[in-house]
Protein backbone atom coordinates (compact mmCIF):
# COMPACT_ATOMS: atom_id res chain seq x y z
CA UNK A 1 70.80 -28.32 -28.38
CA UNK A 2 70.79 -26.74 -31.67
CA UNK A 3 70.13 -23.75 -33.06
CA UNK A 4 67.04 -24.10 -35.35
CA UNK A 5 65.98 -20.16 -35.96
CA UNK A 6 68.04 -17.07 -35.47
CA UNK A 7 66.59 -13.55 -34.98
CA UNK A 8 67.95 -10.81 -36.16
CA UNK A 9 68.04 -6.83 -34.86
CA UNK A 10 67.83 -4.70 -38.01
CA UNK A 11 69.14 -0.98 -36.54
CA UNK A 12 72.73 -1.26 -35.41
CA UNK A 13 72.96 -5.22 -36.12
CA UNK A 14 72.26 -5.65 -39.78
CA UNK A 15 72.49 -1.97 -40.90
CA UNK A 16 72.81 1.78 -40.35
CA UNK A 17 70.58 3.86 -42.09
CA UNK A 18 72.91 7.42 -41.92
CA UNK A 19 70.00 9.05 -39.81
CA UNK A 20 67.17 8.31 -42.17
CA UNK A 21 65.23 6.62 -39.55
CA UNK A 22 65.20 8.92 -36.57
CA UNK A 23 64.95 12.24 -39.01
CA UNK A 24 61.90 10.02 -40.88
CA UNK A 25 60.46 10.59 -37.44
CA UNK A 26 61.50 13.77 -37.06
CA UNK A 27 59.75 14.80 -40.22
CA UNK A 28 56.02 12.99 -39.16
CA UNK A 29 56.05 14.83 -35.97
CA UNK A 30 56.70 18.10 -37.66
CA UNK A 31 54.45 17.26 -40.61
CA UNK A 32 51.64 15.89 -38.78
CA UNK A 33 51.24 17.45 -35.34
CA UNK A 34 53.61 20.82 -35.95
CA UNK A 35 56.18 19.96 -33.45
CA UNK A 36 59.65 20.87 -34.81
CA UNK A 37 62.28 18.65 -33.18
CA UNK A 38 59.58 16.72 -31.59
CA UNK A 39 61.71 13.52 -31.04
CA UNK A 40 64.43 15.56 -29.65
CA UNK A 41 65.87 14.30 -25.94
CA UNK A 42 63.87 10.88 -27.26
CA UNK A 43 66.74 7.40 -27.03
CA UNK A 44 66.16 5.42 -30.15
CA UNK A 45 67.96 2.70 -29.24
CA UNK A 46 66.46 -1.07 -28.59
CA UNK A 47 63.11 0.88 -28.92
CA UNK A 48 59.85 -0.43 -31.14
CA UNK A 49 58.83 2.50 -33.25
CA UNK A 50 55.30 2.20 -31.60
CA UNK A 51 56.76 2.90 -27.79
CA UNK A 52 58.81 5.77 -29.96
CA UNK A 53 55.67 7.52 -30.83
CA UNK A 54 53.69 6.97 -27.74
CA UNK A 55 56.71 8.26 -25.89
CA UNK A 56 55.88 11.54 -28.08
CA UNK A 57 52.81 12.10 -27.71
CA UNK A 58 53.03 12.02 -23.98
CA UNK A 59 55.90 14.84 -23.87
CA UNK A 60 53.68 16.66 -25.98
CA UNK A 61 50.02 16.01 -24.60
CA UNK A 62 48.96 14.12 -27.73
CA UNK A 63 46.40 11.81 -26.93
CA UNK A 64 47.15 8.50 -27.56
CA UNK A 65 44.02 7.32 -30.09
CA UNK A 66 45.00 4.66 -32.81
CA UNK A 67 44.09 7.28 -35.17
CA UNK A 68 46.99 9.71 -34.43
CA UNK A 69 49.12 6.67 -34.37
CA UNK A 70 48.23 5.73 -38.26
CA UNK A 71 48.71 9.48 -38.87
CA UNK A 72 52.18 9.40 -37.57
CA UNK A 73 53.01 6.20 -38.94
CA UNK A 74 51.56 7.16 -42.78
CA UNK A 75 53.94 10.25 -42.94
CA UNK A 76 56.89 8.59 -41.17
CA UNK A 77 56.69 5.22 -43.71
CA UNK A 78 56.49 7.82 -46.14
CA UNK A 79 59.22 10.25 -45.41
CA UNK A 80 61.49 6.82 -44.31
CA UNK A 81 61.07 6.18 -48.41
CA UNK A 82 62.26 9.50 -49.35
CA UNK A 83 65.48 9.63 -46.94
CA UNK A 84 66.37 6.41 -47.57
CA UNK A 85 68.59 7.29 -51.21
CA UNK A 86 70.14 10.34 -49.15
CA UNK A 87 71.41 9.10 -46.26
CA UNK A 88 74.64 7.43 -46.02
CA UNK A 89 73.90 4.38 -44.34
CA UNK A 90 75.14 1.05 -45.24
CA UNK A 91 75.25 -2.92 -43.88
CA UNK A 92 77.38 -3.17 -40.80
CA UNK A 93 80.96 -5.12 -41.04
CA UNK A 94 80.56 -8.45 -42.14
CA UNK A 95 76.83 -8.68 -42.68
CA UNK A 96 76.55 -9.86 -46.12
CA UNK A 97 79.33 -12.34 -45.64
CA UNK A 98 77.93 -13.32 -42.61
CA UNK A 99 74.69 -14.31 -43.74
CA UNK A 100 76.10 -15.86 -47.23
CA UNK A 101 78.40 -18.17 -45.20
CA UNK A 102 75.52 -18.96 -42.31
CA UNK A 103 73.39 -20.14 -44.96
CA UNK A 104 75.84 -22.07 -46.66
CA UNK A 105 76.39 -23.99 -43.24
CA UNK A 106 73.18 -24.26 -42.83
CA UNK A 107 70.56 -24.38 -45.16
CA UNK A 108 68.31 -26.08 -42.48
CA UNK A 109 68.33 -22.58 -40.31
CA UNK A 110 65.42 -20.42 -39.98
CA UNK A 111 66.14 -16.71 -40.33
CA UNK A 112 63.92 -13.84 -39.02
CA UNK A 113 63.60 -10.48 -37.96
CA UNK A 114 62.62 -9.58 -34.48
CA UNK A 115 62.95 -5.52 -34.77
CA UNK A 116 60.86 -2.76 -32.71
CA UNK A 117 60.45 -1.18 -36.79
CA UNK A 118 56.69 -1.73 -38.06
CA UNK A 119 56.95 -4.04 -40.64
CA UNK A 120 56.72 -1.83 -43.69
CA UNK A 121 59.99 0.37 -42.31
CA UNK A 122 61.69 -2.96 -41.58
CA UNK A 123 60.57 -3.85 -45.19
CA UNK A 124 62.19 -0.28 -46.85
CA UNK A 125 65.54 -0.73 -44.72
CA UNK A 126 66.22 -3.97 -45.75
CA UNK A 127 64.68 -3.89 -49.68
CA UNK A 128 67.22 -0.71 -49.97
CA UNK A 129 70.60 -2.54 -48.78
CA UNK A 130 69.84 -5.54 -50.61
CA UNK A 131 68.62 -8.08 -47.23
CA UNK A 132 65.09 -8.34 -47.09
CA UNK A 133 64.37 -11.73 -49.18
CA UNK A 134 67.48 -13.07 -46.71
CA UNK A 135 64.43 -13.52 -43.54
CA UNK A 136 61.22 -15.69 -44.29
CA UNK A 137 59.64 -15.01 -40.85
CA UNK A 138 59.32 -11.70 -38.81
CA UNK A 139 57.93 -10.04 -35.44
CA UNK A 140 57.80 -6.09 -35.86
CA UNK A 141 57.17 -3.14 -33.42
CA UNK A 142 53.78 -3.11 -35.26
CA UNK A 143 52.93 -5.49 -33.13
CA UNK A 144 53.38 -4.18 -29.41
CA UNK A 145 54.93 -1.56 -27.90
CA UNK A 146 57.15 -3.59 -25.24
CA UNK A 147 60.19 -5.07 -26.82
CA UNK A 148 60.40 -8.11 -24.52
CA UNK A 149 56.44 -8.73 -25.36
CA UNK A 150 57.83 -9.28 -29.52
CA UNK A 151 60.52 -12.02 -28.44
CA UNK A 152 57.72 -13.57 -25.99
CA UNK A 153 55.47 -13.83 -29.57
CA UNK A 154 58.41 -14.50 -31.50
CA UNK A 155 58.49 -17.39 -29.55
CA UNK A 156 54.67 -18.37 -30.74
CA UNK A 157 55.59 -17.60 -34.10
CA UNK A 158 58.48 -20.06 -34.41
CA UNK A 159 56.42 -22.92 -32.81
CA UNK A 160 53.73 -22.42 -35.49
CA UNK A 161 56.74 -22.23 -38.60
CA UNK A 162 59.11 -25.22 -37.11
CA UNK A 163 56.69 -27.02 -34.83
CA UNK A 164 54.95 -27.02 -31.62
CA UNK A 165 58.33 -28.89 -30.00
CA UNK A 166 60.45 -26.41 -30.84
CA UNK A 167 62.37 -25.07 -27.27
CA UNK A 168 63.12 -22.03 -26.58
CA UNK A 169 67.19 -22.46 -26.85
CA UNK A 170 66.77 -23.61 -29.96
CA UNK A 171 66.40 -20.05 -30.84
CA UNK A 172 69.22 -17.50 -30.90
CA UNK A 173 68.22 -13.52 -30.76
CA UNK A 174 70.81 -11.21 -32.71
CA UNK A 175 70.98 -7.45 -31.48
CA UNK A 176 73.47 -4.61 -30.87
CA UNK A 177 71.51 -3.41 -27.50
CA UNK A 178 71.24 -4.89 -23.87
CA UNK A 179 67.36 -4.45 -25.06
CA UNK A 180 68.34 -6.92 -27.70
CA UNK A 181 69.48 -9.21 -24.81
CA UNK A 182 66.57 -8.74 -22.48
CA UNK A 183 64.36 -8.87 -25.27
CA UNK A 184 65.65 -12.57 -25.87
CA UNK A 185 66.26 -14.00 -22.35
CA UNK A 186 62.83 -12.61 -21.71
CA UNK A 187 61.42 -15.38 -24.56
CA UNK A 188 64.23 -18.20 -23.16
CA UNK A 189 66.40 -17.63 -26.26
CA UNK A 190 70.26 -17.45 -26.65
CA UNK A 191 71.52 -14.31 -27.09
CA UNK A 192 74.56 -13.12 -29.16
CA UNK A 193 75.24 -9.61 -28.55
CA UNK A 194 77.23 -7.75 -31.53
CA UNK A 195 79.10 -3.89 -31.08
CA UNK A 196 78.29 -2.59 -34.16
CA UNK A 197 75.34 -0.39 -33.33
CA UNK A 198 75.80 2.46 -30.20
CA UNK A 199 76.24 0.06 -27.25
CA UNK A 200 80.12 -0.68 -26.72
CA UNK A 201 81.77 -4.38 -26.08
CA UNK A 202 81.81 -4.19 -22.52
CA UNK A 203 78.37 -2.61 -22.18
CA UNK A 204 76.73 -5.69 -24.10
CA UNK A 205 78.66 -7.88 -21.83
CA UNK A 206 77.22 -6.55 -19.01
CA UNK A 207 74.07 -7.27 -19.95
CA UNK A 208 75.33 -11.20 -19.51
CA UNK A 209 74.67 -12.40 -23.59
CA UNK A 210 75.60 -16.01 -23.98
CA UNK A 211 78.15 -14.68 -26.57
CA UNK A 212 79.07 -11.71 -27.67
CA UNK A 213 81.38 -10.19 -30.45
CA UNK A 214 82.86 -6.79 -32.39
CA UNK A 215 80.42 -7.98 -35.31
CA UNK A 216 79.62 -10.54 -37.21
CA UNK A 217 82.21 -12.52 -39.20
CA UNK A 218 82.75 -15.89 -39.95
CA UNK A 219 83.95 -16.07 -36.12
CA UNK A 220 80.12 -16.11 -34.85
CA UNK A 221 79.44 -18.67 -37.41
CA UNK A 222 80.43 -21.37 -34.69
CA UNK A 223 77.59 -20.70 -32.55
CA UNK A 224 75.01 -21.69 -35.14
CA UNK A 225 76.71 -25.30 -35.90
């Protein structure tokens, strides 16, 4: 069966933002609820940025009202802008030559982004290194707070873009976590698993991906025929 829309991780799998992200967050809870080193002891990894905050405010005792949450979110969007030009981040190996050559073997392929980022952060990341007009379709941790909840909608999503008889292998979830994984098996999806983010080779693989590689070169390219 083939592959008709991939999904692609953002933090770890496409990029690295050189810390701009987590000290973004640092920076909101500071700014906003005067909490220095409020996300520290917090993982980061395979996380949406909405189970991030909530995750705060309950090591804090911040109630959890949408209106903190917007609060957090302004001056975190905000401060992601600002960090962005000073952090040394950068694609991950292979990216952009992945993604030239995938969509020179097939035009016909659907890309998107299934990320825990809200959908403006996901939109800074990817406008700074150059990838954001690259994915016409997107699930973000705007959305919900449980990661496996975003591939179950991505799964809506792609029925309403490709058609109502699209299956669920038909879809391939990128990511650089064993969340990334989950996160697809929970919506039926192939998985491909790539190191380039914190999790190690063997880690991913324990996590039982249908493939997995060291990143993404013109190797992986044969799983999308």
């Amino acid at each position: 069966m083939p592959i008709r829309i991939a999904w692609f991780d953002i933090d770890g799998t496409l990029l690295r933002t050189g810390g701009a992200g987590s000290a973004a967050f640092e920076d909101a809870a500071r700014e906003v609820f005067k909490i220095p080193e409020g996300m520290k002891g917090i993982c980061f990894a395979g996380r949406t940025d909405r189970s991030l905050v909530l995750e705060f405010f309950r090591r804090h005792g911040i109630p959890e009202r949408e209106e903190n949450i917007a609060r957090f979110y302004r001056v975190y969007l905000r401060r992601l802008a600002e960090r962005l030009p000073r952090h040394r981040g950068g694609l991950c190996p292979g990216v952009k030559p992945f993604l030239d050559a995938l969509r020179e073997q097939r035009p016909d392929l659907a890309l998107g982004l299934l990320t825990g980022n809200l959908r403006e952060g996901a939109r800074l990341k990817l406008t700074h290194y150059g990838l954001w007009d690259r994915f016409s379709i997107g699930v973000f941790g705007d959305d919900h707070a449980d990661r496996n909840e975003l591939g179950r909608q991505a799964l809506e999503i792609a029925r309403r873009a490709l058609g109502p008889d699209l299956a669920p292998p038909e879809m391939v979830v990128v990511g650089d976590t064993p969340a990334d994984v989950a996160c697809g098996r929970s919506a039926g999806a192939k998985t491909l698993a790539v190191a380039t983010g914190g999790a190690s080779l063997e880690t991913l693989e324990r996590a039982r991906p249908d493939w997995s590689v060291e990143a993404l070169t013109r190797a992986a390219l044969k799983w999308f025929a």
